[in-house]
Protein backbone atom coordinates (compact mmCIF):
# COMPACT_ATOMS: atom_id res chain seq x y z
CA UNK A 1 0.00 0.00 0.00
CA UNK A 2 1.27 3.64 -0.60
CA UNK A 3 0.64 6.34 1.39
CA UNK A 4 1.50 10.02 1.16
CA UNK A 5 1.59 12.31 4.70
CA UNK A 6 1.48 16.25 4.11
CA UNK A 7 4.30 16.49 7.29
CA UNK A 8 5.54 18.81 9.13
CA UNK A 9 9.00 17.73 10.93
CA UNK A 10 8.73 20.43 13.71
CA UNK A 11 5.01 18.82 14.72
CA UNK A 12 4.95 15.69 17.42
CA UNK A 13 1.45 14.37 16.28
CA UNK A 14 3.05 14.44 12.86
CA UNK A 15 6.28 12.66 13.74
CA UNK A 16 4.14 10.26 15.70
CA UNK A 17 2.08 9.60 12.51
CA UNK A 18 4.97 9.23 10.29
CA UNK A 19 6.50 6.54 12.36
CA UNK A 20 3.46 4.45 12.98
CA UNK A 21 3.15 4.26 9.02
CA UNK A 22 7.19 3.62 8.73
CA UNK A 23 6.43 1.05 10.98
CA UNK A 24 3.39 -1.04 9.20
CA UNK A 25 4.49 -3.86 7.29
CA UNK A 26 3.63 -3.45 3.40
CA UNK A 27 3.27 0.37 3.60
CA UNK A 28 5.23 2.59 1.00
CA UNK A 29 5.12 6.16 2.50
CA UNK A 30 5.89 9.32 0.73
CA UNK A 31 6.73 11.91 2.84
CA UNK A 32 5.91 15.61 1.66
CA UNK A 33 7.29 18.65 3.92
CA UNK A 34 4.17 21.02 2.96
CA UNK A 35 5.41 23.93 4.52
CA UNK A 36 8.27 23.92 1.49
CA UNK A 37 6.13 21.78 -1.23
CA UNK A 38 2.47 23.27 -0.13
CA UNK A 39 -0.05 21.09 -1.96
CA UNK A 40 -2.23 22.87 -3.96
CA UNK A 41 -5.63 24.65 -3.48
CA UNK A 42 -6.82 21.60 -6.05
CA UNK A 43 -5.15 19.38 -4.04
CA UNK A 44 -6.53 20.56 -0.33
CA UNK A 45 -9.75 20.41 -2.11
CA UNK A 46 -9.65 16.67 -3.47
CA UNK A 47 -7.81 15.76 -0.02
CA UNK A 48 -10.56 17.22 2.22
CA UNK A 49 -13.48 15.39 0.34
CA UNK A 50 -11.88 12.55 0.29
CA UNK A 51 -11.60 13.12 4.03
CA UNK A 52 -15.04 13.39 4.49
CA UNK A 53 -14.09 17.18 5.69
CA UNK A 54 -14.48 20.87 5.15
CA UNK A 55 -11.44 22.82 4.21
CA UNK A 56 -12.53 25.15 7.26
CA UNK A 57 -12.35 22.13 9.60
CA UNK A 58 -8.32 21.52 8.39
CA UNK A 59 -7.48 25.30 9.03
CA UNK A 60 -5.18 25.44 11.43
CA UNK A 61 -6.13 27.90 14.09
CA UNK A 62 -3.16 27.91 16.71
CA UNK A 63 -0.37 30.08 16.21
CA UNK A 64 -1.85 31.36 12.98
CA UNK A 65 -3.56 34.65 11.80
CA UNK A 66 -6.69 32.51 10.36
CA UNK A 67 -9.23 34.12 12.87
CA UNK A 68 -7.96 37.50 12.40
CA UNK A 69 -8.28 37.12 8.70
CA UNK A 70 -11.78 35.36 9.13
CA UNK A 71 -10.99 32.38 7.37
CA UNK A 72 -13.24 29.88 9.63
CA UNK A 73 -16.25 31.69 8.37
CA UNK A 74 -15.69 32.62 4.88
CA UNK A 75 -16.15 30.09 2.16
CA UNK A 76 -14.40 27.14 0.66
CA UNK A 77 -12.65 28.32 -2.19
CA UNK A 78 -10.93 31.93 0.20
CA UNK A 79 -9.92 29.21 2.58
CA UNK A 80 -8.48 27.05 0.45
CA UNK A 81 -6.52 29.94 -1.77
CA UNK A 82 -5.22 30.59 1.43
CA UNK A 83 -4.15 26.85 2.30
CA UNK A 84 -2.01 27.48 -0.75
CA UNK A 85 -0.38 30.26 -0.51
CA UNK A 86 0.42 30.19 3.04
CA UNK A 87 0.62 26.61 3.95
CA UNK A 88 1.36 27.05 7.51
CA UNK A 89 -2.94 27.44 7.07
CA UNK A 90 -3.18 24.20 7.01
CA UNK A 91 -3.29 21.52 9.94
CA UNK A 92 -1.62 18.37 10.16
CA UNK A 93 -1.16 15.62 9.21
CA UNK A 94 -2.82 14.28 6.53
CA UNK A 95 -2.41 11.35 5.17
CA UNK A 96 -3.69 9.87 1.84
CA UNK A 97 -3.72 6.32 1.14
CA UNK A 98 -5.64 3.79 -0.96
CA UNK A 99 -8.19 3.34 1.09
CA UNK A 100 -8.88 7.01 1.45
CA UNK A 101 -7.92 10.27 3.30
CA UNK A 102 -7.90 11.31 6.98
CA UNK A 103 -6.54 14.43 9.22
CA UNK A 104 -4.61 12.55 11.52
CA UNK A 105 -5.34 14.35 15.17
CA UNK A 106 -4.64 12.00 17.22
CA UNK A 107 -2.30 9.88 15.09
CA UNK A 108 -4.13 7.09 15.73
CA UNK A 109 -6.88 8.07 13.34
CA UNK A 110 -3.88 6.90 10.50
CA UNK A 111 -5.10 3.09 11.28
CA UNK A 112 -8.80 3.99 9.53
CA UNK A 113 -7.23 4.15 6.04
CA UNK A 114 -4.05 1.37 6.32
């Protein structure tokens, strides 16, 4: 199975993430560092759907300026535009797998989708 987590090394629930996919038997991980590779607004879009999420539910809230700037009201597309062009918007992780997508707070969450 592959699976690709949006990580951030600096983030503990990430790093705990990470490792329990590095250690499942069979699982390919790619590891993207979206803070210098930010995923697309396309992307955030496809990855919260699959999620079963809105992108205002994966805005990151602490230690950002997303409530000053009124992101968790305004609408999809402002939130996501914003995702892109300042990732550090966007909480984490996320992982994407074949079995689907999930925001992965707590890390355990990861097991849903391997």
């Amino acid at each position: 199975m592959n699976a690709t987590i949006w990580h951030n090394p600096a983030c503990g629930t990430s790093r705990k993430t990470l490792a329990i996919l590095n250690e499942t038997p069979g699982v390919n991980v790619t590891v993207v560092e979206y803070l210098k590779t930010p995923p697309s607004a396309e992307k955030l879009d496809q990855l919260y759907r699959d999620a079963g999420i809105t992108p205002q539910q994966g805005l990151r809230m602490r230690g950002t300026d997303a409530a000053e700037r009124g992101l968790p009201d305004a609408d999809d597309k402002t939130v996501l535009d914003a995702m892109a062009a300042q990732p550090a918007l966007i909480e984490r992780p996320l992982v994407e797998t074949d079995k689907g997508v999930r925001l992965c707070r707590p890390q355990d969450i990861v097991h849903e989708i391997l």
